[in-house]
Protein backbone atom coordinates (compact mmCIF):
# COMPACT_ATOMS: atom_id res chain seq x y z
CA UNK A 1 -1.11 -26.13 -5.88
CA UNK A 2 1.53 -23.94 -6.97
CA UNK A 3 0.86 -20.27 -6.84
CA UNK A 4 1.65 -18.41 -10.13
CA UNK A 5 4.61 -16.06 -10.04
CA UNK A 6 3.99 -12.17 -9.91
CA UNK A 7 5.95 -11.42 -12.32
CA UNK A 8 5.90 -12.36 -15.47
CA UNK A 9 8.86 -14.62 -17.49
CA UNK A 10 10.78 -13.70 -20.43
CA UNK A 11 9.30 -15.18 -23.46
CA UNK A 12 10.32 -18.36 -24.74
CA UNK A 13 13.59 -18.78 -26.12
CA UNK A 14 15.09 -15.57 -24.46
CA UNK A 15 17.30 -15.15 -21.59
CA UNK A 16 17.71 -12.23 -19.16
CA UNK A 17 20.99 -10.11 -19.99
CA UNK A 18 23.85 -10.39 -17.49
CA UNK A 19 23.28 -6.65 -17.81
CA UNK A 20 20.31 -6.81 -16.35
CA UNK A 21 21.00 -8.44 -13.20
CA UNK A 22 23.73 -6.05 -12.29
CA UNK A 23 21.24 -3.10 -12.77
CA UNK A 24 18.78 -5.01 -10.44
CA UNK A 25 21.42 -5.45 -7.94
CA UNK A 26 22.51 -1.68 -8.46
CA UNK A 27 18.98 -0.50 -7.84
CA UNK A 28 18.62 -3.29 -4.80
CA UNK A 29 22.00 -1.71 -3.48
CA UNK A 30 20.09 2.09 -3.68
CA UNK A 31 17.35 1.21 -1.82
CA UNK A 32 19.32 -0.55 0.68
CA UNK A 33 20.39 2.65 1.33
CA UNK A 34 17.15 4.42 0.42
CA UNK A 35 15.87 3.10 3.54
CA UNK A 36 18.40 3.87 5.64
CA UNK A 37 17.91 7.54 5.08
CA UNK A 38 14.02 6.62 5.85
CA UNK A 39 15.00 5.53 8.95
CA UNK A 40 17.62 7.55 10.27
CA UNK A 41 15.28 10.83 9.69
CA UNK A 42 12.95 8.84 11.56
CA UNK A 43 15.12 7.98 14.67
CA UNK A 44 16.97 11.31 15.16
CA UNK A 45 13.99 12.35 17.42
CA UNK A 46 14.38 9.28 19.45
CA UNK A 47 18.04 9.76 19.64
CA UNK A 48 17.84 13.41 21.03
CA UNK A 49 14.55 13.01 22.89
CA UNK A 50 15.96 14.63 26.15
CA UNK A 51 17.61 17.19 24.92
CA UNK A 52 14.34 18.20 22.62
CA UNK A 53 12.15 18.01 25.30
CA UNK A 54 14.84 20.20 27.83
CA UNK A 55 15.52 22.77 25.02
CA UNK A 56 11.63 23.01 23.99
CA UNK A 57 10.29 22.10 27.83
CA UNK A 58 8.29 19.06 26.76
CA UNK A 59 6.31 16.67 28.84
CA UNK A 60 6.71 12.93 27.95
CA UNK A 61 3.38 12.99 26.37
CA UNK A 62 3.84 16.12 24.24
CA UNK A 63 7.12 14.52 23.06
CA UNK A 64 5.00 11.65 22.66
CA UNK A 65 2.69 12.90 20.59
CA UNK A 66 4.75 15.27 18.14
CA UNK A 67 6.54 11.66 17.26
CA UNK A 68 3.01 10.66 16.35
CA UNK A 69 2.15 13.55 14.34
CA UNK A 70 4.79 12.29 11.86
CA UNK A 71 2.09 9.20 11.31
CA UNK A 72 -0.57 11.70 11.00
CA UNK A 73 -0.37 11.90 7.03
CA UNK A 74 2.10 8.92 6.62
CA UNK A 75 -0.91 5.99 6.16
CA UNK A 76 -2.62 8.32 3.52
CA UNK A 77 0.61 8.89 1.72
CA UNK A 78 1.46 5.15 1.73
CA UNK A 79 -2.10 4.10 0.37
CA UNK A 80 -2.11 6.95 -2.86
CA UNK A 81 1.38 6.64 -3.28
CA UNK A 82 1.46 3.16 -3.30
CA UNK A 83 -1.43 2.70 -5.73
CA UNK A 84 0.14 5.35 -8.23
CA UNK A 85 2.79 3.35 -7.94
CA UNK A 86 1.43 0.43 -10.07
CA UNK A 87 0.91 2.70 -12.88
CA UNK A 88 3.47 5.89 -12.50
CA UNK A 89 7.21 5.17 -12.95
CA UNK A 90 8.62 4.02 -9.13
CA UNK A 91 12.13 5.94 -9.88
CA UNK A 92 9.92 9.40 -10.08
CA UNK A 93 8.34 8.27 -7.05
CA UNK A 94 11.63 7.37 -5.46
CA UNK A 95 13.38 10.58 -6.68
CA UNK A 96 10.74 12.71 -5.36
CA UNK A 97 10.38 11.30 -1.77
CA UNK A 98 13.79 11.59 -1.18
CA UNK A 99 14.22 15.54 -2.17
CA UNK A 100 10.97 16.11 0.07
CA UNK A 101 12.94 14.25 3.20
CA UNK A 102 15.47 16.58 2.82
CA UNK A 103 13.63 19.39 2.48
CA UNK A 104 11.30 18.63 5.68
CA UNK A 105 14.29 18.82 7.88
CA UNK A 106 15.05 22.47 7.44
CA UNK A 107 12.16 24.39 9.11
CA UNK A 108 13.28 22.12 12.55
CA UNK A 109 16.68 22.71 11.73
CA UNK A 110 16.68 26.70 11.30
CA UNK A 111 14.25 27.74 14.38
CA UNK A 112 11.44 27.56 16.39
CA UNK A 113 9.68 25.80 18.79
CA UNK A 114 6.96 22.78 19.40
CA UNK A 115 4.48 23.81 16.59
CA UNK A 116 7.68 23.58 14.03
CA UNK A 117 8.52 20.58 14.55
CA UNK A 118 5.33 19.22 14.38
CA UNK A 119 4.79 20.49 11.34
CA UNK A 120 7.77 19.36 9.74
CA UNK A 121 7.06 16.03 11.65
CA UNK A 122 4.00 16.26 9.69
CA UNK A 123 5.27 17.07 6.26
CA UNK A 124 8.23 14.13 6.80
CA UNK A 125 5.76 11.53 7.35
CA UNK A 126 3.91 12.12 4.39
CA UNK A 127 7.00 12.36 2.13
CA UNK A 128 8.36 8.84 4.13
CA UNK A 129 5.21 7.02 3.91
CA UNK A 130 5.10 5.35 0.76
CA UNK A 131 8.74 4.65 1.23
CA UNK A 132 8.59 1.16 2.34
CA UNK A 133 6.21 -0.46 0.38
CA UNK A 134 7.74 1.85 -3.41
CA UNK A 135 10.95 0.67 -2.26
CA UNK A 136 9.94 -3.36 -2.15
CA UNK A 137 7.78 -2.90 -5.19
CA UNK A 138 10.85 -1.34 -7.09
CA UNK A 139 13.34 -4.25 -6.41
CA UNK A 140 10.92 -7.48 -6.19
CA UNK A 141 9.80 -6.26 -9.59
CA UNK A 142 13.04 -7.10 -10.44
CA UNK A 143 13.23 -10.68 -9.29
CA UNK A 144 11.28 -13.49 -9.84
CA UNK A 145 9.04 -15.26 -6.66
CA UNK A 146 11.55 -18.05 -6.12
CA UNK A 147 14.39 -15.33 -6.10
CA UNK A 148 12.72 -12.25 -3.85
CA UNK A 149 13.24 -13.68 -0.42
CA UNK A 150 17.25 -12.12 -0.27
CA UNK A 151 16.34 -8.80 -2.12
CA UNK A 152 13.32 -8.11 -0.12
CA UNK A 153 15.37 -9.13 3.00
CA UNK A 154 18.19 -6.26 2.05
CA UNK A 155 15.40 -3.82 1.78
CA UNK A 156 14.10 -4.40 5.57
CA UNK A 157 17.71 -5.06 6.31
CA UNK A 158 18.16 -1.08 5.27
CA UNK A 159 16.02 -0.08 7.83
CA UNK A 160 18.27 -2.04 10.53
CA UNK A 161 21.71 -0.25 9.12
CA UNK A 162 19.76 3.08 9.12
CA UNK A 163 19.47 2.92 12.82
CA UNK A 164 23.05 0.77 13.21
CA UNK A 165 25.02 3.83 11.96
CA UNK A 166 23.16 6.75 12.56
CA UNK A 167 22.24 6.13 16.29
CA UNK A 168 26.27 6.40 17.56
CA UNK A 169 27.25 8.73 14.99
CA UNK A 170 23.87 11.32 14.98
CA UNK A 171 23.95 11.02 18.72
CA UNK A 172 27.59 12.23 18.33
CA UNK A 173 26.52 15.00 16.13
CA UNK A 174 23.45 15.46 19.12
CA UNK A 175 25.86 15.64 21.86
CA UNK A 176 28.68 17.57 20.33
CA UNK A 177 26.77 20.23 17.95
CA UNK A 178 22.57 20.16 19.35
CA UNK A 179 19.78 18.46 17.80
CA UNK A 180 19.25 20.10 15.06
CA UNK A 181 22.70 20.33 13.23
CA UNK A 182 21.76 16.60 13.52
CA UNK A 183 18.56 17.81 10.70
CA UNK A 184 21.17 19.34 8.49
CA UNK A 185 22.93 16.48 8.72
CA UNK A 186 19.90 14.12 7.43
CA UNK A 187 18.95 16.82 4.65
CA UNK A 188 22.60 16.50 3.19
CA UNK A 189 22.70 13.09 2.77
CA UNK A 190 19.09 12.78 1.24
CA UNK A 191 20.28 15.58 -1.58
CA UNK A 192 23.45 13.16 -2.27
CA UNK A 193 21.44 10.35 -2.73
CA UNK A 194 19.31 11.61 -4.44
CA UNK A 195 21.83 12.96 -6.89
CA UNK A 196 23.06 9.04 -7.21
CA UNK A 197 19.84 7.64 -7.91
CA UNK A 198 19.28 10.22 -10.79
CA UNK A 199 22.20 8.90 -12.56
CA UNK A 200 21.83 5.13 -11.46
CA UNK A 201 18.53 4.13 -10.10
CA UNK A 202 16.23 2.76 -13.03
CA UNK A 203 12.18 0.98 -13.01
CA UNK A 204 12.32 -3.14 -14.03
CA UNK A 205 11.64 -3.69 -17.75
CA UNK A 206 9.52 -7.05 -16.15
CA UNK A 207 7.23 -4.37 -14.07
CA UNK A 208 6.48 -1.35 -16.96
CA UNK A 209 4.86 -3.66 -20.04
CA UNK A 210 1.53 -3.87 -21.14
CA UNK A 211 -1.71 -3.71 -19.28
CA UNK A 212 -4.84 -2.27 -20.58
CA UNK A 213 -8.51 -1.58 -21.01
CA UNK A 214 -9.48 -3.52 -17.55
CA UNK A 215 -7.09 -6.58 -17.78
CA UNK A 216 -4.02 -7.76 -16.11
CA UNK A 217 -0.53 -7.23 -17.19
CA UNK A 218 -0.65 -10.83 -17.65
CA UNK A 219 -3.56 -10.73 -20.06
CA UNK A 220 -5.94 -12.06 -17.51
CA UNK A 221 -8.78 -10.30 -15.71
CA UNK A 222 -7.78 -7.29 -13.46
CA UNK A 223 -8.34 -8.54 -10.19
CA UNK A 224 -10.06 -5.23 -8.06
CA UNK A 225 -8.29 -4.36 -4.80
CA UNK A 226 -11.28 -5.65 -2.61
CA UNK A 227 -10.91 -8.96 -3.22
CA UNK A 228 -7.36 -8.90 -2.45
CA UNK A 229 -8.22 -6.82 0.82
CA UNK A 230 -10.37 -9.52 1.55
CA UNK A 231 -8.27 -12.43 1.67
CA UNK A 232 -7.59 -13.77 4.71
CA UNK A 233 -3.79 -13.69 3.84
CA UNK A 234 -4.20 -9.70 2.90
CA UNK A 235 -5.88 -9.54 6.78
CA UNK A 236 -3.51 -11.84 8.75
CA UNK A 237 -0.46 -10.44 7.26
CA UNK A 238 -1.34 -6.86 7.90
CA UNK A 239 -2.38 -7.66 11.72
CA UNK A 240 0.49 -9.50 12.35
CA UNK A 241 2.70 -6.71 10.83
CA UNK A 242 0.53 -3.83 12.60
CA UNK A 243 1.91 -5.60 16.22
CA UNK A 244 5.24 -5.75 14.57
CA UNK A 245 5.68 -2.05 13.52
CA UNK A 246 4.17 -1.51 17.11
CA UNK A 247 7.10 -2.22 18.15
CA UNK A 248 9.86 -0.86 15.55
CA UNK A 249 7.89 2.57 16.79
CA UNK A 250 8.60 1.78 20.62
CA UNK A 251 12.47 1.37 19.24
CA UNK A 252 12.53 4.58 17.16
CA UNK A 253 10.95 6.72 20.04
CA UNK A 254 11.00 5.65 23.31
CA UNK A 255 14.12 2.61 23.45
CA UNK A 256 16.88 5.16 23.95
CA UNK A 257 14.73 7.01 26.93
CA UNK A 258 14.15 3.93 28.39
CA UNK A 259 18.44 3.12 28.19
CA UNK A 260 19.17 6.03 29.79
CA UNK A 261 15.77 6.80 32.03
CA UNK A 262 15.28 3.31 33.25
CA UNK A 263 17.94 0.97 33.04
CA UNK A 264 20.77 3.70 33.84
CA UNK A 265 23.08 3.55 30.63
CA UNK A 266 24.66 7.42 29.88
CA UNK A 267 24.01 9.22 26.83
CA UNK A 268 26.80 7.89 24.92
CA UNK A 269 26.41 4.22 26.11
CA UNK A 270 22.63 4.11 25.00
CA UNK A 271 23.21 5.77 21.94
CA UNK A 272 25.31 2.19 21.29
CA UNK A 273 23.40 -0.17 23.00
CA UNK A 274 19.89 1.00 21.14
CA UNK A 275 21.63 -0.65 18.40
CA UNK A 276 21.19 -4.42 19.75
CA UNK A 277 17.57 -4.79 19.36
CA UNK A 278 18.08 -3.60 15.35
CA UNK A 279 21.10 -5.85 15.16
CA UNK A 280 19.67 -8.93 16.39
CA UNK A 281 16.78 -8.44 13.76
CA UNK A 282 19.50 -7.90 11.08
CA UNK A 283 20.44 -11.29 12.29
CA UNK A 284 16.64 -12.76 12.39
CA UNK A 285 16.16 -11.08 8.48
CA UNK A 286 18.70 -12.90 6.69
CA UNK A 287 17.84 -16.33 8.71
CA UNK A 288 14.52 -15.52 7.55
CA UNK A 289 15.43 -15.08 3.97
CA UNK A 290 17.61 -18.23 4.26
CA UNK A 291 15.17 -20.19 5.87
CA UNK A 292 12.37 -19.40 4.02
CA UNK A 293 14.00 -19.87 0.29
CA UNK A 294 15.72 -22.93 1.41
CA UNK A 295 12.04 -24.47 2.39
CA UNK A 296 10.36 -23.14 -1.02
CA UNK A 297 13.07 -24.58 -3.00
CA UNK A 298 12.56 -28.00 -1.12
CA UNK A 299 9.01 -27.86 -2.17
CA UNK A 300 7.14 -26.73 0.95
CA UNK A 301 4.13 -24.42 0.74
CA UNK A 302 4.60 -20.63 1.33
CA UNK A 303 1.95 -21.14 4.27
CA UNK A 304 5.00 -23.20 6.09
CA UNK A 305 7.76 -20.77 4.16
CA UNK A 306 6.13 -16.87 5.28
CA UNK A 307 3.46 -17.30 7.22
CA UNK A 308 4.61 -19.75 9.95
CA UNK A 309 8.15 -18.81 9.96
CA UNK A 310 6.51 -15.17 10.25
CA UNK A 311 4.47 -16.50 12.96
CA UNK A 312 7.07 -18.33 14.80
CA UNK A 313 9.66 -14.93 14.59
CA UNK A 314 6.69 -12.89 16.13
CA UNK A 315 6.31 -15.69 19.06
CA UNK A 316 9.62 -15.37 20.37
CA UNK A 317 9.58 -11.79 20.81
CA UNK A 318 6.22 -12.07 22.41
CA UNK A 319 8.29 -14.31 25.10
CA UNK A 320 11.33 -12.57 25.56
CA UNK A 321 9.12 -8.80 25.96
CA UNK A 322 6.86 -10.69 28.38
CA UNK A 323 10.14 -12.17 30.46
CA UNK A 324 11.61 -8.93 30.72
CA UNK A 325 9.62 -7.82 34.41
CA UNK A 326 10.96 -11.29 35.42
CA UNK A 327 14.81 -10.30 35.84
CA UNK A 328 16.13 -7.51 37.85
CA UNK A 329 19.37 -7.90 36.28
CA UNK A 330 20.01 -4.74 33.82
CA UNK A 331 21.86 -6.83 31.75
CA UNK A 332 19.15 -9.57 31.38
CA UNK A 333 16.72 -7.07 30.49
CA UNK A 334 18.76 -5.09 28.47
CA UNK A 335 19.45 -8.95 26.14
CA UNK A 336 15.65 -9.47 26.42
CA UNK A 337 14.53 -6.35 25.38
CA UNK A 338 17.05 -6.81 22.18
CA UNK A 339 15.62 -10.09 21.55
CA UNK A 340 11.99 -9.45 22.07
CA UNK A 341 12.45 -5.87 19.88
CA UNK A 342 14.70 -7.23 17.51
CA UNK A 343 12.32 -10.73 16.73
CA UNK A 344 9.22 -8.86 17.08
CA UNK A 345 10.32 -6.05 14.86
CA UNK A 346 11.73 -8.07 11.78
CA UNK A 347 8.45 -9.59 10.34
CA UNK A 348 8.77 -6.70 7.12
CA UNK A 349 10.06 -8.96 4.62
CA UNK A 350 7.84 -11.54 5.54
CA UNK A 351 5.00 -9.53 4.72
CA UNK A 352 6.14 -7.82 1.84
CA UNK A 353 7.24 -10.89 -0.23
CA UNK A 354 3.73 -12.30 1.34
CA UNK A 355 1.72 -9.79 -0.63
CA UNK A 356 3.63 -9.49 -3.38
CA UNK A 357 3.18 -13.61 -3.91
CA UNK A 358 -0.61 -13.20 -2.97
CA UNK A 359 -1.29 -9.99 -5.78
CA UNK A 360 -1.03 -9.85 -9.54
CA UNK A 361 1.47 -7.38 -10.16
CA UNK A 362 -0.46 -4.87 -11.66
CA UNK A 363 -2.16 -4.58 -8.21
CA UNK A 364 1.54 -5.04 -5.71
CA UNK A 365 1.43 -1.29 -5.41
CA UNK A 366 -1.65 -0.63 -3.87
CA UNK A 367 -2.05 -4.07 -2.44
CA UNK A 368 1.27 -2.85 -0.30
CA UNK A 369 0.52 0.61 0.27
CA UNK A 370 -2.87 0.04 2.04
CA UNK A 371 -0.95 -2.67 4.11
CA UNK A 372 1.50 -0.47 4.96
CA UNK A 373 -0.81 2.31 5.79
CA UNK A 374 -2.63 -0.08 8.16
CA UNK A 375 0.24 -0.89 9.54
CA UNK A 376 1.94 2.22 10.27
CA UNK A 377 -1.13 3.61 12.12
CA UNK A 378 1.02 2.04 14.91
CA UNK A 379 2.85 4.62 14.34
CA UNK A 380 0.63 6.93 15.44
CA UNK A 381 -0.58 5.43 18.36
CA UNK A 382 2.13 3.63 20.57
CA UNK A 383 4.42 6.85 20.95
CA UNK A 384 1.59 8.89 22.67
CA UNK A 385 0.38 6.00 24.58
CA UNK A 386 3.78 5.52 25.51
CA UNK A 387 4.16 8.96 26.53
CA UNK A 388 1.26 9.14 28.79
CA UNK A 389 2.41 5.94 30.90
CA UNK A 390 5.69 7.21 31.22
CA UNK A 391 3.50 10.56 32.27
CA UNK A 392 1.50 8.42 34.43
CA UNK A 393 3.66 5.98 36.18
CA UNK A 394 7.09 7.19 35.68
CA UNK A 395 9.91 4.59 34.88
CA UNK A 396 7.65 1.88 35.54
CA UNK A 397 5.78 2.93 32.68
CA UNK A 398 8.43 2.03 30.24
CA UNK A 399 8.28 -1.44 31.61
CA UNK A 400 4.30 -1.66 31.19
CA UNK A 401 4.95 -0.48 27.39
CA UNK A 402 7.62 -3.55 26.92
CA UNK A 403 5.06 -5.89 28.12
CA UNK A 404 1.91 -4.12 26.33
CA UNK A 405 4.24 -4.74 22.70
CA UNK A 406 4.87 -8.67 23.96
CA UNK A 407 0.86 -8.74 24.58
CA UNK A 408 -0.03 -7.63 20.94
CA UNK A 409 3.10 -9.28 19.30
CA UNK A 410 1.76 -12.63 20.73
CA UNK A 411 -1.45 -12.03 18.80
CA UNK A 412 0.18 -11.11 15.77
CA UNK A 413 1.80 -14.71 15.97
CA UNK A 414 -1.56 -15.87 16.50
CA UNK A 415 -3.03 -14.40 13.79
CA UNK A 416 0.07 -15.48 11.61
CA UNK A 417 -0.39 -18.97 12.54
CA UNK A 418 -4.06 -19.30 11.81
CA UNK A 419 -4.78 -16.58 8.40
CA UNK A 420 -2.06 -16.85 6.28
CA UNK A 421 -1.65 -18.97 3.09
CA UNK A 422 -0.86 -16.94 -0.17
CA UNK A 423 -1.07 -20.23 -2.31
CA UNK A 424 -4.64 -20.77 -1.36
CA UNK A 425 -5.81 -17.16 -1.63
CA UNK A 426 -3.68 -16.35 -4.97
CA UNK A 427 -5.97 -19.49 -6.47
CA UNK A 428 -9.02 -18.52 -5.30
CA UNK A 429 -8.38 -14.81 -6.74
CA UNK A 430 -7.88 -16.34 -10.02
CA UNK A 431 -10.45 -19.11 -10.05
């Protein structure tokens, strides 16, 4: 059975204006960027973890845990964000997170000590949680199921760029001019894109019509969220994620500590090589998007298309994390640890185009922001528990980390494997 698209069609007889494709591909092109803002603010801790934690006199575990703190309000966000989402205009939403980034970077920036930039920690993960999911509803709304797999692969693939350019060139600006001229830098940018989406960015005309009175936008019954939470699709794609974004934490906090703390690398040198693990999953994205549009367009079910090409990313990081204690090689480890971070961390798209097959579009919002809230709990929890192994067993704790993010990536691919089917659960929401 063929699942019915998410959005809904022009009417019979029209066509979609040329017009209208460029804007899509203008707003696709600002949240590219969009989201590599969201993730540079979110790596510059990473980037200057030992100077932060010389300057403020940190242990490994309270560095560890202020990077948590900035999941401590980011899962709420996501969830009410993300629901408002399906009925407030996603360029408001857009325009506001983005001023808020930039203005959570100055209380670090100016002054003060541990409790400061916790807080604005704090405050930055609630203005960057609903980021992800707003972003993805904004431009799929724009495209048509058949079409989302590149789009939604740009998206995730502005996460990878975010950390691409700003690790060498913020841990310039770290080296050079301190850590926190590195937060002015990050609040400057955010106002000038900000500024550019005002005048370019613009909500889908296929996402904003009707919608009433306790029906669907596509004149059907409004399915409620629970049943789409209960899917096993909904459940296997956010468990697979949540051991994915287990693992794009591990590379925002802790992968340019471990460069310089246990494989050797200077400050300079790691601030390039914590690029490879985000530049093989570039690579793994758009194979992804290829590979998974070329086998819907031959026919094959989206079970075979996202969830066991999803799967099947997920099980080769879980093999090349789990090899890593078997070199001693720094090199080796150093291309396994890419691998391993850069396959393991790349499932996003899959699981955003995923839910957004497996909802009715007048529930993608929320049925993406509770994923991503879910999901980003991870967040929360691996940098402290890396912290207190590195606290705990020094530099062999980074190596029990690599192999405790193969562990729950390989059940992610499990889970992958054995939940997901978005055709099957879209019908049975409908029947």
């Amino acid at each position: 059975m063929t699942a019915a698209p998410t959005v809904p069609q022009p009417p019979a007889g029209t066509t979609v204006a040329p017009r209208s494709s460029v804007r899509a591909w203008t707003v696709t092109a600002l949240l590219v960027v969009f989201m590599m803002i969201n993730f540079a603010d979110k790596s510059v801790l990473g980037l200057a973890a030992d100077e932060i934690r010389a300057d403020l006199g940190l242990s490994a575990t309270q560095f560890g845990l202020a990077n948590s703190a900035f999941f401590l309000l980011f899962s709420v966000a996501a969830v009410v964000v993300g629901m408002a989402a399906d009925r407030v205009s996603p360029k408001v939403l857009i325009l506001v997170m983005a001023l808020l980034w930039s203005v959570a970077q100055v209380p670090a920036a100016i002054g003060g000590g541990l409790a400061v930039l916790v807080a604005s920690r704090v405050f930055l993960g609630a203005a960057e949680g609903p980021a992800f999911p707003v972003a993805q509803q904004a431009t799929l709304s724009w495209f048509t199921d058949e079409k989302r797999n590149l789009p939604g692969a740009l998206i995730t693939i502005g996460i990878t760029l975010g950390v691409i350019i700003s690790a060498p060139s913020l841990t310039w600006v770290i080296q050079n001019h301190g850590w926190r001229s590195a937060l002015w830098v990050l609040a400057a940018i955010g106002v000038v894109w900000a500024l550019a989406w005002t005048a370019l960015g613009a909500d889908s005309p296929r996402g904003r019509d009707g919608g009433a009175g306790g029906r669907g936008r596509d004149g059907g019954p409004a399915v409620p969220y629970r049943r789409i939470f209960a899917t096993r699709t909904w459940i296997g794609t956010t468990l697979a994620y949540f051991t994915s974004y287990w693992t794009v934490a591990l590379m925002l906090v802790w992968l340019p500590s471990y460069l310089r703390n246990a494989l050797g690398y200077s400050a300079d040198t790691a601030g390039i090589v914590v690029v490879a693990p985000w530049a093989v999953g570039a690579v793994v994205l758009f194979g992804q998007a290829w590979l998974t549009g070329r086998l819907m367009r031959r026919g094959f079910s989206s079970r075979r298309a996202r969830g066991q090409v999803g799967g099947g990313l997920l099980a080769i990081g879980a093999l090349c994390c789990l090899a890593v204690p078997l070199t001693d090689s720094v090199v080796a480890q150093t291309v396994l640890i890419a691998c391993g971070f850069g396959f393991g961390g790349s499932y996003a798209t899959v699981a955003a185009t995923t839910v957004a097959e497996l909802a009715p579009r007048h529930r993608a919002g929320g049925a993406l922001g509770l994923m991503n809230a879910l999901v980003t709990v991870a967040g929360l929890i691996a940098p402290a528990v890396v912290g207190a192994l590195v606290d705990a067993q020094g530099v062999a704790g980074y190596e029990h980390a690599v192999l405790l993010s193969g562990a729950l990536i390989a059940l992610g691919s499990a889970v992958a494997f054995a939940l997901i089917d978005p055709e099957r659960d879209r019908a049975r929401l409908h029947s």
